[in-house]
N, C-alpha and C. Protein backbone atom coordinates (compact mmCIF):
# COMPACT_ATOMS: atom_id res chain seq x y z
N UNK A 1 5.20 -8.36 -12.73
CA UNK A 1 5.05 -7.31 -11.75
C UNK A 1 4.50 -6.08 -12.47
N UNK A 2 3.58 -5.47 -12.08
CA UNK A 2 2.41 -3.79 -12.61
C UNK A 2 3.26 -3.11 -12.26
N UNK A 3 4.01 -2.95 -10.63
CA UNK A 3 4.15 -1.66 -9.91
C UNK A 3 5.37 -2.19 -8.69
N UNK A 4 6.01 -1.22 -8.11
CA UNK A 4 6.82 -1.49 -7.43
C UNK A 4 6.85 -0.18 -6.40
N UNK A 5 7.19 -0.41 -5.65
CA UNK A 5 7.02 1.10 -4.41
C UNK A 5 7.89 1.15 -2.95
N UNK A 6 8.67 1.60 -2.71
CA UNK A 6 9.72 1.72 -1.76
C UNK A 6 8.79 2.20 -0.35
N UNK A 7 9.15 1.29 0.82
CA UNK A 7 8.51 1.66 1.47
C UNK A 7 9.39 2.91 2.59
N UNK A 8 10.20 3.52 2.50
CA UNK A 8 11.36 4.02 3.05
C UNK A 8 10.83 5.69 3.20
N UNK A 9 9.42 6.24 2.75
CA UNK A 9 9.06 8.05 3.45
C UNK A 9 8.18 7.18 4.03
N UNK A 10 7.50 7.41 4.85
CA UNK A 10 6.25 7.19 5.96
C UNK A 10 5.81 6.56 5.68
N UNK A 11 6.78 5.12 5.05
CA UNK A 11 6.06 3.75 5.03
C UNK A 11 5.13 3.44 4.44
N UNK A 12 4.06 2.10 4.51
CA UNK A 12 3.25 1.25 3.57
C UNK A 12 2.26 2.65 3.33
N UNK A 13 1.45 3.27 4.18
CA UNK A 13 0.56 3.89 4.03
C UNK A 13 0.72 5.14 3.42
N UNK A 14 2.41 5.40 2.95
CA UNK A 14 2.48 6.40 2.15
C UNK A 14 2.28 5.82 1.03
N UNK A 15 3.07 5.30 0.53
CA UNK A 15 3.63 4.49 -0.78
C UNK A 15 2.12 3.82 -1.37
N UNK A 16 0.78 3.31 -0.39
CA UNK A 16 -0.62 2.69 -1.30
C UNK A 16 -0.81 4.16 -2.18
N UNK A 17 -0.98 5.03 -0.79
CA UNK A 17 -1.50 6.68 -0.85
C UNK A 17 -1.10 6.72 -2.88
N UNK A 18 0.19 7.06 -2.32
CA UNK A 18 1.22 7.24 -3.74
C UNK A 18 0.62 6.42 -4.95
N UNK A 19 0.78 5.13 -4.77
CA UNK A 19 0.17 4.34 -5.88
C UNK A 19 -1.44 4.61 -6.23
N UNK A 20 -2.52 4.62 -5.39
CA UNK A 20 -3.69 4.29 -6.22
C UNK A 20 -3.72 5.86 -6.61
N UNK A 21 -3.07 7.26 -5.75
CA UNK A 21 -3.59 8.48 -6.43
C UNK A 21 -2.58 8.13 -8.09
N UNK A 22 -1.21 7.64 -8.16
CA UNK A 22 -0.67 7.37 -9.51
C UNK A 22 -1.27 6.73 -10.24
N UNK A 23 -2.02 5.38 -10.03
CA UNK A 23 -2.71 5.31 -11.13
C UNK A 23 -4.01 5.05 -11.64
N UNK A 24 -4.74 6.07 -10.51
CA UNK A 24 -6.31 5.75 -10.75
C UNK A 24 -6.93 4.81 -9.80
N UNK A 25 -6.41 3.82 -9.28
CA UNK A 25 -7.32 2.83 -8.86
C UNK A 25 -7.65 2.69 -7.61
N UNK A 26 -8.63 2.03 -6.98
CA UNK A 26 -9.25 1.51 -5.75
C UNK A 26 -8.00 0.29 -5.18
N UNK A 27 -8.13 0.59 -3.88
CA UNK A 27 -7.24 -0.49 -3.12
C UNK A 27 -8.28 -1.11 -1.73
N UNK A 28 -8.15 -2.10 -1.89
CA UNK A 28 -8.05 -2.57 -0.40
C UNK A 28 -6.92 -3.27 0.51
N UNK A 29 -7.06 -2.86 1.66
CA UNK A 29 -5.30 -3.23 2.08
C UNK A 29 -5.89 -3.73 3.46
N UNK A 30 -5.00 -5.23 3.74
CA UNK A 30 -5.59 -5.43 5.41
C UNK A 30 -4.36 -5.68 6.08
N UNK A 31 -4.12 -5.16 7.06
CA UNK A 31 -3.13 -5.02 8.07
C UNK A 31 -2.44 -6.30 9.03
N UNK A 32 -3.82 -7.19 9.24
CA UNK A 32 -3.38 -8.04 10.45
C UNK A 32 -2.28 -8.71 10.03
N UNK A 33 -2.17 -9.57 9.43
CA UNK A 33 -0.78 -10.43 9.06
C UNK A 33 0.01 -9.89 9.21
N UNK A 34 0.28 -8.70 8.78
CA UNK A 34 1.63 -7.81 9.14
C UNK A 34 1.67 -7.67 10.54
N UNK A 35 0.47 -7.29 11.23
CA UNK A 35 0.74 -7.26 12.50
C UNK A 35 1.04 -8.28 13.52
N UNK A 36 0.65 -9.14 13.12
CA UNK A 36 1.05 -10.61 13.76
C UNK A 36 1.91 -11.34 13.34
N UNK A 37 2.51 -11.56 12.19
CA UNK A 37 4.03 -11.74 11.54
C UNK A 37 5.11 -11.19 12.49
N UNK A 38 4.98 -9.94 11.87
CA UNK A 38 6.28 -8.74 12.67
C UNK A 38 5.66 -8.30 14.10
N UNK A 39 4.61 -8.71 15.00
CA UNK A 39 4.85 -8.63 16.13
C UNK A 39 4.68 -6.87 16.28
N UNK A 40 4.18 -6.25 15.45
CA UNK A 40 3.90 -4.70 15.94
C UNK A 40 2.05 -4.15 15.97
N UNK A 41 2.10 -2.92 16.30
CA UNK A 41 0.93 -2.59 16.27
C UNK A 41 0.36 -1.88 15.07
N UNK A 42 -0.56 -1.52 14.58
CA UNK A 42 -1.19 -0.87 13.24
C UNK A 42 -0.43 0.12 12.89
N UNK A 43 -0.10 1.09 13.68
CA UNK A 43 0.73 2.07 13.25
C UNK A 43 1.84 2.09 13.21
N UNK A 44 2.68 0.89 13.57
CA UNK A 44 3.82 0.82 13.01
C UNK A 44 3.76 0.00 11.72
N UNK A 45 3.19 -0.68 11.38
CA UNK A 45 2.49 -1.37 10.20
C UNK A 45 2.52 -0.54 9.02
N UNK A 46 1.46 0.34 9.73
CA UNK A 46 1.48 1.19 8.17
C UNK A 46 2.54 2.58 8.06
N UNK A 47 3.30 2.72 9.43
CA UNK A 47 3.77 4.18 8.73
C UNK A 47 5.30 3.68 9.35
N UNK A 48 6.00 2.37 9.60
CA UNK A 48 7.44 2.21 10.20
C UNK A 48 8.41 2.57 8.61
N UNK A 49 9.18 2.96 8.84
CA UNK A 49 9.66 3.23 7.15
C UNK A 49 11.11 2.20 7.07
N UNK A 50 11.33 1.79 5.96
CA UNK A 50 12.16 0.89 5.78
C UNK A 50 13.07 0.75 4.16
N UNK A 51 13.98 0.41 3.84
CA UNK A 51 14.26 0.81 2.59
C UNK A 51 14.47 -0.62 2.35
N UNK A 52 13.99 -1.45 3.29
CA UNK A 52 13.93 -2.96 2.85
C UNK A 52 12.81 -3.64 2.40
N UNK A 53 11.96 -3.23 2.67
CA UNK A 53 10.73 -3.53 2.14
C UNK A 53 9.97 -2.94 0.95
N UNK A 54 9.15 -3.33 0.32
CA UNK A 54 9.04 -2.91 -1.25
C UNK A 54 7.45 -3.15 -1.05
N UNK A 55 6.63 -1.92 -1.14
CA UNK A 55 5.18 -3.12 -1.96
C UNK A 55 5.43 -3.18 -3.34
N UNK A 56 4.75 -3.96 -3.53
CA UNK A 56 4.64 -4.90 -5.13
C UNK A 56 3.06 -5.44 -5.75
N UNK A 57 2.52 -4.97 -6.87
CA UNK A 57 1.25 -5.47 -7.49
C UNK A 57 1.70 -5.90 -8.10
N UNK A 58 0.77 -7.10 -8.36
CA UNK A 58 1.12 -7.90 -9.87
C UNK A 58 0.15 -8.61 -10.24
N UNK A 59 -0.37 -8.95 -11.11
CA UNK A 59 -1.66 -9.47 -11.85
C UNK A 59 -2.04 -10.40 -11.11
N UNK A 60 -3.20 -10.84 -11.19
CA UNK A 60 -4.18 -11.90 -10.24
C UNK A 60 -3.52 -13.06 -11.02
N UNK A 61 -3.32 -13.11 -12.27
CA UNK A 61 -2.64 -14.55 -12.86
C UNK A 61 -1.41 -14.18 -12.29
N UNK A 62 -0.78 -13.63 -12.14
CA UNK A 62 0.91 -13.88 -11.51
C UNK A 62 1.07 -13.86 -9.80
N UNK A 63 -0.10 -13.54 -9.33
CA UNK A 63 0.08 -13.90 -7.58
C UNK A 63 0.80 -15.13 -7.51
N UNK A 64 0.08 -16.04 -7.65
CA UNK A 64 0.62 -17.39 -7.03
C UNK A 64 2.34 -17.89 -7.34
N UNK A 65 2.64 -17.19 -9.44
CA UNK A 65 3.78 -17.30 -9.36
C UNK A 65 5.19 -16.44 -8.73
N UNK A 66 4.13 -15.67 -8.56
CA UNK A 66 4.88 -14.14 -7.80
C UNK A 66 5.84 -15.02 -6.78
N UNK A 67 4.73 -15.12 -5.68
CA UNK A 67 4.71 -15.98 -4.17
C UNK A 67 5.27 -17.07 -4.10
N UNK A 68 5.69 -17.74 -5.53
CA UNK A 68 6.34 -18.85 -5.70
C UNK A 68 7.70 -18.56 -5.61
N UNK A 69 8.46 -17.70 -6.60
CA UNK A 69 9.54 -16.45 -6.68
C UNK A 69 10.14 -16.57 -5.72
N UNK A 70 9.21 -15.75 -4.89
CA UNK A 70 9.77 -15.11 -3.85
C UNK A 70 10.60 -16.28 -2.47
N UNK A 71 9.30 -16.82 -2.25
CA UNK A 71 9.40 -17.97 -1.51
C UNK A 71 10.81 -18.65 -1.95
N UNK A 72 10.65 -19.23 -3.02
CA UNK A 72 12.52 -19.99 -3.44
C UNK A 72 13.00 -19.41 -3.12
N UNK A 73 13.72 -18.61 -3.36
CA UNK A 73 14.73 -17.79 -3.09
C UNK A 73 15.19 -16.77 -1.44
N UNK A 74 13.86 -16.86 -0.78
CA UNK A 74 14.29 -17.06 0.31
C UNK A 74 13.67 -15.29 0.55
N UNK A 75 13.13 -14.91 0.12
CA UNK A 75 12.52 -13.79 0.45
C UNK A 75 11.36 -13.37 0.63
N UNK A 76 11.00 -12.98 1.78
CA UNK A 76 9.99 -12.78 2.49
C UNK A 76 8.61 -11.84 2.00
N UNK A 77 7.45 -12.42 1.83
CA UNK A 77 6.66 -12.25 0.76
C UNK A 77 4.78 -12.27 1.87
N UNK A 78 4.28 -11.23 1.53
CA UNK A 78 2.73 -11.24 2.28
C UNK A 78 1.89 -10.69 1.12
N UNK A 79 0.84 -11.19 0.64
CA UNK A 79 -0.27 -10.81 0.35
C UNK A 79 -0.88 -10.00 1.06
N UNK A 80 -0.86 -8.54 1.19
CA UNK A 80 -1.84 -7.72 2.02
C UNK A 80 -3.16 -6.78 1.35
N UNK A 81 -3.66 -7.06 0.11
CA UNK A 81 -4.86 -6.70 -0.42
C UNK A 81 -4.54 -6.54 -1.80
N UNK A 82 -5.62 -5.81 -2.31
CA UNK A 82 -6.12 -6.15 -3.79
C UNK A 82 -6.20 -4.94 -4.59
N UNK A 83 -5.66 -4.58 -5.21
CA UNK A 83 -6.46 -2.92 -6.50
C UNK A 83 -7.99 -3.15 -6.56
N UNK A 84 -8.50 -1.99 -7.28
CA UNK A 84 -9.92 -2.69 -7.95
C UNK A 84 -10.51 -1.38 -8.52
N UNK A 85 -11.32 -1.15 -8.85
CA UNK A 85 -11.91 0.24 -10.17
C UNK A 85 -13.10 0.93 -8.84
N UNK A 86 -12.78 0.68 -7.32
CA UNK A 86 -13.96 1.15 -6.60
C UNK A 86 -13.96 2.91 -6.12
N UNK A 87 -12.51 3.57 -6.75
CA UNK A 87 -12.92 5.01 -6.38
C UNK A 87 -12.32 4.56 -4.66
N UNK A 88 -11.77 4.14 -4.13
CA UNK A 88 -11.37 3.74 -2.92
C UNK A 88 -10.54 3.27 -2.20
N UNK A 89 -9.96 3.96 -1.34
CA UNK A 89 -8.72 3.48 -0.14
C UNK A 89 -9.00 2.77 0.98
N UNK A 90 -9.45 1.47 1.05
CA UNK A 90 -9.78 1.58 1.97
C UNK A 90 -8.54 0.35 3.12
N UNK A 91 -8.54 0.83 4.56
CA UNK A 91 -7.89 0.38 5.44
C UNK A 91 -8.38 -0.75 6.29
N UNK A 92 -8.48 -1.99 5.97
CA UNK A 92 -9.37 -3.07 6.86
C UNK A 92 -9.90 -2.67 8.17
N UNK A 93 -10.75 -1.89 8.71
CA UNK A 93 -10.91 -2.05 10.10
C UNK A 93 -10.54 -1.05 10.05
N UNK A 94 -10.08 0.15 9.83
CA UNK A 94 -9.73 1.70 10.38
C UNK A 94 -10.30 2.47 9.29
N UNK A 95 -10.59 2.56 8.02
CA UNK A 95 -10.69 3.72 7.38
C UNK A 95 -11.30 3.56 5.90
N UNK A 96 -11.90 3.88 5.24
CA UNK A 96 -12.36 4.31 3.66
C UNK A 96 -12.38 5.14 3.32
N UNK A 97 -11.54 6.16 2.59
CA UNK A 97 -11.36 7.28 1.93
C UNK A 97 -11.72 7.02 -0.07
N UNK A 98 -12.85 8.23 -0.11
CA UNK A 98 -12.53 8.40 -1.76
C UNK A 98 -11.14 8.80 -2.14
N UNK A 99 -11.06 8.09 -3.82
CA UNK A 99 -9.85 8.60 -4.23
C UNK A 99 -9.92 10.45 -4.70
N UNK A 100 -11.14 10.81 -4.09
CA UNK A 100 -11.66 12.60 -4.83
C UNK A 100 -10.94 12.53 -3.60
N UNK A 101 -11.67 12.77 -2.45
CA UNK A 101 -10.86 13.19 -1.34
C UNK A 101 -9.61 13.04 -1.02
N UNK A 102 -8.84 11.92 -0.95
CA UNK A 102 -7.36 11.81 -0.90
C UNK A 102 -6.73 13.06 -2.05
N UNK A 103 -7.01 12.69 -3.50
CA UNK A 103 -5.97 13.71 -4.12
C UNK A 103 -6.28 15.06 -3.71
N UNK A 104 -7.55 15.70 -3.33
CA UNK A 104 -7.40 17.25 -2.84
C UNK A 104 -6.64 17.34 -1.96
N UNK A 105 -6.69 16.54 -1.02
CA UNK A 105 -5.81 16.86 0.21
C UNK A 105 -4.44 16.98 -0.18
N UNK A 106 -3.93 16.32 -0.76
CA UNK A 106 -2.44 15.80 -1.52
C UNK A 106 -2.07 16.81 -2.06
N UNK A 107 -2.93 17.18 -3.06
CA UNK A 107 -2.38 18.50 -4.12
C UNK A 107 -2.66 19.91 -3.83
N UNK A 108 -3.96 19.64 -2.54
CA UNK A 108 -4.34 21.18 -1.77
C UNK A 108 -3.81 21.77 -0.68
N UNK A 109 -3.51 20.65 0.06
CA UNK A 109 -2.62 21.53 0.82
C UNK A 109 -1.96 22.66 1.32
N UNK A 110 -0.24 22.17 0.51
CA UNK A 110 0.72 22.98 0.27
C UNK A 110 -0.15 23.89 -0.65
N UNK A 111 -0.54 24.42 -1.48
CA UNK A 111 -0.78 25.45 -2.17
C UNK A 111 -2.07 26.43 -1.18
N UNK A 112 -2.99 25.35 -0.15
CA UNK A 112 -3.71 26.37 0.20
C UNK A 112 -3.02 27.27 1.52
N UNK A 113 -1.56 26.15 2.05
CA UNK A 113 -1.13 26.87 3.51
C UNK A 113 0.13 27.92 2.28
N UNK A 114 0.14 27.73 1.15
CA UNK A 114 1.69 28.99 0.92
C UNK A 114 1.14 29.39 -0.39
N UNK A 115 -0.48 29.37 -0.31
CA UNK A 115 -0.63 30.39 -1.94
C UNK A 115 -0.13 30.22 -3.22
């Protein structure tokens, strides 16, 4: 396992946010399975918050044993996208944000609404 991330403040779409501005990298993330698994719509997908659910990266050689893991033991496990060096967030079907743009917003903010 690379990374581990609680999905429990504003959910999956906080916690990618969190990860690729932590460590540099490009993500792609696709939604449907989640949405058709759990029976909800996109936005509960990406922003329902939960302190049961975890995302998790882990090396392209350890996917399969990852998923193996998990599976035995009886815990519930989705592949929902990939890292990659593209400068990019992007949301299957809703969205592509640079990683320039995401961190201004993140770190500009609060300092441009309270100086």
């Amino acid at each position: 396992m690379a990374s581990a991330h609680d999905l429990s403040e504003a959910g999956l779409a906080q916690a990618v946010l969190e990860c690729v501005l932590r460590f540099n990298m490009g993500a792609r993330i696709y939604i449907d399975e989640i949405c058709e698994r759990d029976n909800v719509d996109r936005t509960s997908a990406l922003f329902s918050e939960s302190t049961g659910r975890v995302l998790v990266s882990v090396g392209r050689e350890d996917d399969v044993k990852f998923v193996g893991l998990c599976e035995a033991r009886g815990i519930p496990v989705l592949r929902i996208g990939v890292t990659d060096n593209s400068g990019e967030l992007e949301i299957q079907d809703i969205a592509t944000w640079p990683l320039n743009d995401i961190r201004a917003s993140h770190q500009g903010t609060l300092a441009e609404l309270f100086g």
